[in-house]
PDB file of N, CA and C in Angstrom:
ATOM      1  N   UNK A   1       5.256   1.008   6.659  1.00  0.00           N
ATOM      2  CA  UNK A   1       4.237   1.741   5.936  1.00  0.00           C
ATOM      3  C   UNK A   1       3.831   0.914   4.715  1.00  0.00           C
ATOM      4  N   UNK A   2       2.836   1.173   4.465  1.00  0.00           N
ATOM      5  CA  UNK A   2       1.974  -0.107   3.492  1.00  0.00           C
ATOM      6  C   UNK A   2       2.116   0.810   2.103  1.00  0.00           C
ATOM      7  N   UNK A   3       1.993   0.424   0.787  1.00  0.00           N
ATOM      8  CA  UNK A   3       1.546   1.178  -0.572  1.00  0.00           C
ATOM      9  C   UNK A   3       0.490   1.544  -0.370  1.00  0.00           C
ATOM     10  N   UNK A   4       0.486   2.777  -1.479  1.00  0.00           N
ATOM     11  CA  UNK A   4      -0.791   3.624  -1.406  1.00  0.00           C
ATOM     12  C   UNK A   4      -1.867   2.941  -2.329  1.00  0.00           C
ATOM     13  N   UNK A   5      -2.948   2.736  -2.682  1.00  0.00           N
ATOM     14  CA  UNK A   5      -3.968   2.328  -3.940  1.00  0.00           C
ATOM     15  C   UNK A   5      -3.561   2.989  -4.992  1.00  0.00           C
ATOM     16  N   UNK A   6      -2.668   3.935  -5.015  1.00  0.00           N
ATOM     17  CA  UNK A   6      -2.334   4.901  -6.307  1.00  0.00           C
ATOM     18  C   UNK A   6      -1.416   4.214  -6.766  1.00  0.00           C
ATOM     19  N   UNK A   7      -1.421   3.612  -8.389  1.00  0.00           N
ATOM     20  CA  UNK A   7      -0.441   2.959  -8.700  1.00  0.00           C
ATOM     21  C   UNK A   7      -0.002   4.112 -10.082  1.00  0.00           C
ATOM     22  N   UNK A   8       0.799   3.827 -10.089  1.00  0.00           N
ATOM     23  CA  UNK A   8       1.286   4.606 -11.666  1.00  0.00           C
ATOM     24  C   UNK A   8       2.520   4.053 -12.746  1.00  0.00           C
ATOM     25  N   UNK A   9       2.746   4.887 -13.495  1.00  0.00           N
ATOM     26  CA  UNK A   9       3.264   4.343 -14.794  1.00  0.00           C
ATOM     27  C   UNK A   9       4.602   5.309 -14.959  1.00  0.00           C
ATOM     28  N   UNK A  10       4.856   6.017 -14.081  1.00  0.00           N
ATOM     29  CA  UNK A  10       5.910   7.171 -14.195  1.00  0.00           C
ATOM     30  C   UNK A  10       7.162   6.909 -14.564  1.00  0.00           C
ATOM     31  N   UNK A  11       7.728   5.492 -14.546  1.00  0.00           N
ATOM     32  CA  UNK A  11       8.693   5.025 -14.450  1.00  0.00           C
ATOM     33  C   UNK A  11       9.032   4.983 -15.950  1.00  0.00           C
ATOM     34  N   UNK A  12       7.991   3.810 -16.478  1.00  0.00           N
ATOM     35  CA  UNK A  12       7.804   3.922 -17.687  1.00  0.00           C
ATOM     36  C   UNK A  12       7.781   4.607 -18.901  1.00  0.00           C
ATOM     37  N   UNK A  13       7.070   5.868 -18.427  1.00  0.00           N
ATOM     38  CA  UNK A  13       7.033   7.532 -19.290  1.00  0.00           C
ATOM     39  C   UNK A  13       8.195   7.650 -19.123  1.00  0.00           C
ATOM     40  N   UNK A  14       9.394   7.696 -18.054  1.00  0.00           N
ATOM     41  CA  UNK A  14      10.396   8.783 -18.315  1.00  0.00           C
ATOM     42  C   UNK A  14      11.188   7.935 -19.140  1.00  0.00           C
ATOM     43  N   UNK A  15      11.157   6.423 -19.296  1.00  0.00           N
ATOM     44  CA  UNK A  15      12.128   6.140 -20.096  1.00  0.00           C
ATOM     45  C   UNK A  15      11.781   6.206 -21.568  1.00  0.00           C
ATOM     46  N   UNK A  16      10.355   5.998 -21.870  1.00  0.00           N
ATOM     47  CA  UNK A  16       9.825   6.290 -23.561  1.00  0.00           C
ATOM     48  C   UNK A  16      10.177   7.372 -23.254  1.00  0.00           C
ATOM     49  N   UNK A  17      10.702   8.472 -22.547  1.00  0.00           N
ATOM     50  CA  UNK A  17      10.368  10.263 -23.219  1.00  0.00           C
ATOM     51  C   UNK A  17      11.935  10.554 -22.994  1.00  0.00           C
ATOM     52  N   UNK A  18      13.085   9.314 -23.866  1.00  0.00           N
ATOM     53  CA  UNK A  18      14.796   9.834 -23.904  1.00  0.00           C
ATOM     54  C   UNK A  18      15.305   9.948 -22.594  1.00  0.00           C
ATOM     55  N   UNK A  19      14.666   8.078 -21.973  1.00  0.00           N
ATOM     56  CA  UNK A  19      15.016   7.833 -20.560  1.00  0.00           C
ATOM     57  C   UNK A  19      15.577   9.149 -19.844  1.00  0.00           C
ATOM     58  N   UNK A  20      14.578  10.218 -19.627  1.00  0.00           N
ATOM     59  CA  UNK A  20      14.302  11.299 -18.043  1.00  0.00           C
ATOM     60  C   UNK A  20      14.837  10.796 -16.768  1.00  0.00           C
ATOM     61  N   UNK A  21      15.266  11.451 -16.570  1.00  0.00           N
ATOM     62  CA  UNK A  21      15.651  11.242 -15.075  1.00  0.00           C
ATOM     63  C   UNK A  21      15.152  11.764 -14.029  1.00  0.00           C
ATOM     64  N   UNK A  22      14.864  11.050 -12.819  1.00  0.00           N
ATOM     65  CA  UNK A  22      14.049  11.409 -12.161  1.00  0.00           C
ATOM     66  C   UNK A  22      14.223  12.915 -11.311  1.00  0.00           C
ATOM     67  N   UNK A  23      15.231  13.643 -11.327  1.00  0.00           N
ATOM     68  CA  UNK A  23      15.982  14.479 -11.166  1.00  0.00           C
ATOM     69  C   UNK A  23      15.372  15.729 -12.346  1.00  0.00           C
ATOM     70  N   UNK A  24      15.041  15.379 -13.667  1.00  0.00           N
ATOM     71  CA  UNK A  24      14.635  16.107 -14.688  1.00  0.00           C
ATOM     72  C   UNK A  24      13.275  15.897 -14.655  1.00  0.00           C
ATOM     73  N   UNK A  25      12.324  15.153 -14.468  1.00  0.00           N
ATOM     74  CA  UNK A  25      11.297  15.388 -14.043  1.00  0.00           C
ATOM     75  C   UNK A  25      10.737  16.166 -12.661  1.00  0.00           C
ATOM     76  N   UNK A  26      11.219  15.991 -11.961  1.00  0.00           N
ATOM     77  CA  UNK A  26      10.952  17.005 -10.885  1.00  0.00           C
ATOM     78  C   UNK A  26      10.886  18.296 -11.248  1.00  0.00           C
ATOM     79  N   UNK A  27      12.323  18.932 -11.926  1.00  0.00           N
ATOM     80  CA  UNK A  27      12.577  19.985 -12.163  1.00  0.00           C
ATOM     81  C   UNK A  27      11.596  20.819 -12.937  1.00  0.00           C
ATOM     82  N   UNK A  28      10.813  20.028 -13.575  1.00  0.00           N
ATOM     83  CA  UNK A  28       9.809  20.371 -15.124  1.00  0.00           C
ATOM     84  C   UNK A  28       8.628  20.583 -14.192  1.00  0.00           C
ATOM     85  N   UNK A  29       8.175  19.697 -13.417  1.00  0.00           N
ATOM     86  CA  UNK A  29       6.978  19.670 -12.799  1.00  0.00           C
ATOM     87  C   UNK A  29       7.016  20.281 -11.493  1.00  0.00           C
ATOM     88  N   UNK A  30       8.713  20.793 -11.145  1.00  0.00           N
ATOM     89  CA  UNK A  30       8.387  22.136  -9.769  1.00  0.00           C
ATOM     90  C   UNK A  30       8.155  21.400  -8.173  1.00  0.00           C
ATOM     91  N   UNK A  31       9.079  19.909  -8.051  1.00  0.00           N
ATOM     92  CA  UNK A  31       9.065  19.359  -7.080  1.00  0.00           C
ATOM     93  C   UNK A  31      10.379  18.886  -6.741  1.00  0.00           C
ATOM     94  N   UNK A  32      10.878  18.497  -5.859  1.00  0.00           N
ATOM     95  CA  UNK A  32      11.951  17.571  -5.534  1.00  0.00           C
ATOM     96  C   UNK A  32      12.499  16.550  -6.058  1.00  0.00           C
ATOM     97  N   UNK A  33      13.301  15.423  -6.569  1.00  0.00           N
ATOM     98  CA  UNK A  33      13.902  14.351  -6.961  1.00  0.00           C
ATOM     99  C   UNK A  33      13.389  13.236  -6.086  1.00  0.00           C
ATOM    100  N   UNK A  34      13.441  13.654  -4.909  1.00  0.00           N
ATOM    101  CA  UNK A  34      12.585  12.910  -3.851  1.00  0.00           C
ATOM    102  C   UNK A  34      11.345  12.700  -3.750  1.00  0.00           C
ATOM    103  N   UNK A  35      10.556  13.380  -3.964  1.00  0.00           N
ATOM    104  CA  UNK A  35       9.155  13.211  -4.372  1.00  0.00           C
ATOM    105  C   UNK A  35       8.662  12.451  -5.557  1.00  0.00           C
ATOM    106  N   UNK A  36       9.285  13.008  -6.762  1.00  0.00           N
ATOM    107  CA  UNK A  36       8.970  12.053  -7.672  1.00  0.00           C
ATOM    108  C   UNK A  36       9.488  10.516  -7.414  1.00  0.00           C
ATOM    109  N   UNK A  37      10.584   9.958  -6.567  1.00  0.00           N
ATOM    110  CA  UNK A  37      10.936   8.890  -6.044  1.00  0.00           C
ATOM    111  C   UNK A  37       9.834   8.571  -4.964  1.00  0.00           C
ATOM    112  N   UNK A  38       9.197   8.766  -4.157  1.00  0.00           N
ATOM    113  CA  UNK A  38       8.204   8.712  -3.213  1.00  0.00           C
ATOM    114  C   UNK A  38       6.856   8.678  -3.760  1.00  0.00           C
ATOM    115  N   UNK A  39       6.575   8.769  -5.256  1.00  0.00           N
ATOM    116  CA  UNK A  39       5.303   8.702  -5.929  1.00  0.00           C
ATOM    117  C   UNK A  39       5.407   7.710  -6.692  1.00  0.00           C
ATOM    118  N   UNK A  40       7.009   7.298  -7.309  1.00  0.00           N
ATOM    119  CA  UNK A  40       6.990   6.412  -8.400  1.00  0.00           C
ATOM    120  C   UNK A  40       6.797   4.859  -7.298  1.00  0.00           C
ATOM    121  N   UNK A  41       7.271   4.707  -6.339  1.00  0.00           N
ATOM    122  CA  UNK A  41       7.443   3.964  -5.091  1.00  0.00           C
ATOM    123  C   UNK A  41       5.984   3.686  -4.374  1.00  0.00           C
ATOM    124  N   UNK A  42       4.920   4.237  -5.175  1.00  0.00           N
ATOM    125  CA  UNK A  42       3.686   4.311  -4.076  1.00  0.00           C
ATOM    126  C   UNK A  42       3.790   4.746  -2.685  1.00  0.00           C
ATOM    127  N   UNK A  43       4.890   5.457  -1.789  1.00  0.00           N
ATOM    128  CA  UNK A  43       4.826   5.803  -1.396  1.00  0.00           C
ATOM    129  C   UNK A  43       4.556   7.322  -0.197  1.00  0.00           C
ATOM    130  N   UNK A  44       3.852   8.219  -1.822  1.00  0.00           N
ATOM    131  CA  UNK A  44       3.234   9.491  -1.426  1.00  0.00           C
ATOM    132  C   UNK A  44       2.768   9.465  -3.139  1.00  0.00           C
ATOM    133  N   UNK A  45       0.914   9.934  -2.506  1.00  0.00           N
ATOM    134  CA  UNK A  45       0.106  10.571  -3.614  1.00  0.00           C
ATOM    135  C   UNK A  45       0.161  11.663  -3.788  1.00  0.00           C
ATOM    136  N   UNK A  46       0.563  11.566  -5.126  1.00  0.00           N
ATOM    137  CA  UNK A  46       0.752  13.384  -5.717  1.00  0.00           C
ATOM    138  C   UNK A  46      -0.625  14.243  -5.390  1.00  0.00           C
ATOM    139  N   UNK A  47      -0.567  14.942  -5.477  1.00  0.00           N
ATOM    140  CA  UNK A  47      -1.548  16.348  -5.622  1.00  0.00           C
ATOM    141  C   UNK A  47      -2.519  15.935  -6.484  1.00  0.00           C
ATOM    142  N   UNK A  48      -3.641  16.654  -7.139  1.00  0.00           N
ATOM    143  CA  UNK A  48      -4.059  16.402  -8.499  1.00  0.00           C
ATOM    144  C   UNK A  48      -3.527  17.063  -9.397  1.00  0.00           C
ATOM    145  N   UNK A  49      -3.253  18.374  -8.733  1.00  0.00           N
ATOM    146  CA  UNK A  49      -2.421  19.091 -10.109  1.00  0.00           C
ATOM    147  C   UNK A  49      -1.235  18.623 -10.237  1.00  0.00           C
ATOM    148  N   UNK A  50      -0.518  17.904  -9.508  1.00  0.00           N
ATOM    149  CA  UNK A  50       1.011  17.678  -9.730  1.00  0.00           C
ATOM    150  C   UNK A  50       0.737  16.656 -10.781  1.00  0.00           C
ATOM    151  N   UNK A  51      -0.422  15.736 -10.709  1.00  0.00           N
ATOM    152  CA  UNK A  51      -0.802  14.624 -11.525  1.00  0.00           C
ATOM    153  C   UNK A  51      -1.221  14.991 -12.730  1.00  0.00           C
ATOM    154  N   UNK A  52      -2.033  16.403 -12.504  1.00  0.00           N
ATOM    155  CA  UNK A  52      -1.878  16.309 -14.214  1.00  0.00           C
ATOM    156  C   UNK A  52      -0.722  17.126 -15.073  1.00  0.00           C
ATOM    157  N   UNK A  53       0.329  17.639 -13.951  1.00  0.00           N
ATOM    158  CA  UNK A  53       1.383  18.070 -14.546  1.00  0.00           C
ATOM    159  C   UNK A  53       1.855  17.166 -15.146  1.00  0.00           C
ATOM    160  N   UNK A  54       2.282  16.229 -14.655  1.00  0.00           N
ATOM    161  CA  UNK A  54       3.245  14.661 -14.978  1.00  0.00           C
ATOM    162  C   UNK A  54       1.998  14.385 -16.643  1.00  0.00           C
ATOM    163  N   UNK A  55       0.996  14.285 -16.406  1.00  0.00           N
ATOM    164  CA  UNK A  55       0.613  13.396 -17.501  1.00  0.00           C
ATOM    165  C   UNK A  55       0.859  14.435 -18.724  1.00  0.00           C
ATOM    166  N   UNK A  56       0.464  15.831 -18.407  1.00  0.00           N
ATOM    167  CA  UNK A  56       0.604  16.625 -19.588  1.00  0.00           C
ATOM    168  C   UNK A  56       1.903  16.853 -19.900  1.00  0.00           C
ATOM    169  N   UNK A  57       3.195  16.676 -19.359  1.00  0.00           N
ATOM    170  CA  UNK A  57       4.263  16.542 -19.561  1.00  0.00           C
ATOM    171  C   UNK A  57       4.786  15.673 -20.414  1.00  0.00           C
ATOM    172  N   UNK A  58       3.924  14.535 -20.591  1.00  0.00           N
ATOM    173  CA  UNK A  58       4.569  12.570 -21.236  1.00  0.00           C
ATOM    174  C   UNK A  58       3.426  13.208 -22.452  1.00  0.00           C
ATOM    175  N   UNK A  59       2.473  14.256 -22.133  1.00  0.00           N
ATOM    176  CA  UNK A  59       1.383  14.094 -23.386  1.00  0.00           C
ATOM    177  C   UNK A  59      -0.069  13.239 -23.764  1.00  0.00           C
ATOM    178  N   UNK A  60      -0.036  12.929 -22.486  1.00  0.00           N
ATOM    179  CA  UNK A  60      -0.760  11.181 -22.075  1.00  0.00           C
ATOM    180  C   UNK A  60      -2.164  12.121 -21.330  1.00  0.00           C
ATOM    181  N   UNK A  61      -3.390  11.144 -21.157  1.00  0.00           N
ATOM    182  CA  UNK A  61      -4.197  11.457 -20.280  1.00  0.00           C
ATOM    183  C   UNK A  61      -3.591  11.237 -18.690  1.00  0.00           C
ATOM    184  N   UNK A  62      -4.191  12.024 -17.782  1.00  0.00           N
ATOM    185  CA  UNK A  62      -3.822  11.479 -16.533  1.00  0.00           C
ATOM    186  C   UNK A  62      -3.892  10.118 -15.965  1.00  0.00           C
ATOM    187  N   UNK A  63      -5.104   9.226 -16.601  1.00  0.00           N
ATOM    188  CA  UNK A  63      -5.450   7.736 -16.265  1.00  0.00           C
ATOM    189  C   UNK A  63      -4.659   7.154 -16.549  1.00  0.00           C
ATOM    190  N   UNK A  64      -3.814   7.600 -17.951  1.00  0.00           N
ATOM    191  CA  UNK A  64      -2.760   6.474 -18.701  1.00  0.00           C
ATOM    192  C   UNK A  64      -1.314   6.677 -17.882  1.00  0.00           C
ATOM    193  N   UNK A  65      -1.189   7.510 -16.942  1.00  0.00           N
ATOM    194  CA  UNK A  65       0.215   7.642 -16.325  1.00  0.00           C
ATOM    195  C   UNK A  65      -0.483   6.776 -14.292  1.00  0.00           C
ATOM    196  N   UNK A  66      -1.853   7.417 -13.893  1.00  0.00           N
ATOM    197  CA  UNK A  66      -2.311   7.371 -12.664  1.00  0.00           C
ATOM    198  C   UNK A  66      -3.346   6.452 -12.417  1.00  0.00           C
ATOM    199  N   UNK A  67      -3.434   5.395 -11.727  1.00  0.00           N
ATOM    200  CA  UNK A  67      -4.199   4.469 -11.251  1.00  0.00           C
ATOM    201  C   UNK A  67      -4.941   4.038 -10.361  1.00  0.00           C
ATOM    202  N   UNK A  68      -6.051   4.142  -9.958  1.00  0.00           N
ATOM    203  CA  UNK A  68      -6.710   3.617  -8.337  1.00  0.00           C
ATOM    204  C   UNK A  68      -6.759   1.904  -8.415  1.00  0.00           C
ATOM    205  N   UNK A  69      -6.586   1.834  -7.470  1.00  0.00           N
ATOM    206  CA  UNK A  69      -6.562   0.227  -7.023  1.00  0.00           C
ATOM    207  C   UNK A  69      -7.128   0.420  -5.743  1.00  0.00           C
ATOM    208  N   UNK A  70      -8.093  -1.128  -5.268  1.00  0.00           N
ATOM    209  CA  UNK A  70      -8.727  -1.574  -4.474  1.00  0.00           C
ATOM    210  C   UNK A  70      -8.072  -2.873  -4.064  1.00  0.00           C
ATOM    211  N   UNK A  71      -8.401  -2.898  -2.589  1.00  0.00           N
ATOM    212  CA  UNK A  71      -8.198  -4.308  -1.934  1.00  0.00           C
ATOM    213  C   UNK A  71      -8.970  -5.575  -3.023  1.00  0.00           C
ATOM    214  N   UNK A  72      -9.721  -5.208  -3.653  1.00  0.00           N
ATOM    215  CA  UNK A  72     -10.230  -6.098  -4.157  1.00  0.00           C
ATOM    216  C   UNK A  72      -9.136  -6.533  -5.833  1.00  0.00           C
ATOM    217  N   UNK A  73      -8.776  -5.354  -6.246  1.00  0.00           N
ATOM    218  CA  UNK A  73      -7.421  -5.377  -7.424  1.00  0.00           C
ATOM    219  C   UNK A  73      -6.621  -6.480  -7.244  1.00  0.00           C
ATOM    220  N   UNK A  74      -6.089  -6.836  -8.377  1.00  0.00           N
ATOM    221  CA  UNK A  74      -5.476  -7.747  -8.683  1.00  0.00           C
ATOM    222  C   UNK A  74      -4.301  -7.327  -9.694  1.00  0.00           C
TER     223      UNK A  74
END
């Protein structure tokens, strides 16, 4: 299975926000440990609302946590 164009920053947020665990983010945002591992991985796009759960969670806009990328990206 290939990455998704959705790139993100999730990894990053949980450690500025008293290194979170991915286990404690789930819990906040009402998903699995696995999922948030399967999104941070590019390997499953969140929802939109799950996306702007996560960003309003770090306090951030959604753009500054969620990313589109193109074949053409670099």
């Amino acid at each position: 299975m290939t990455d998704l164009p959705i790139k993100n920053h999730i990894r990053r947020f949980r450690f500025e926000t008293g290194e979170m665990t991915q286990k404690e983010l789930a819990a906040h945002v009402g998903v699995t440990r696995q999922t948030i591992v399967a999104i941070e991985n590019a390997k499953y796009s969140p929802t939109l609302e799950l996306a702007f759960k996560i960003a309003e969670l770090f306090n951030v806009g959604i753009e500054d946590v969620f990313q589109y990328t193109t074949g053409n990206d670099k």
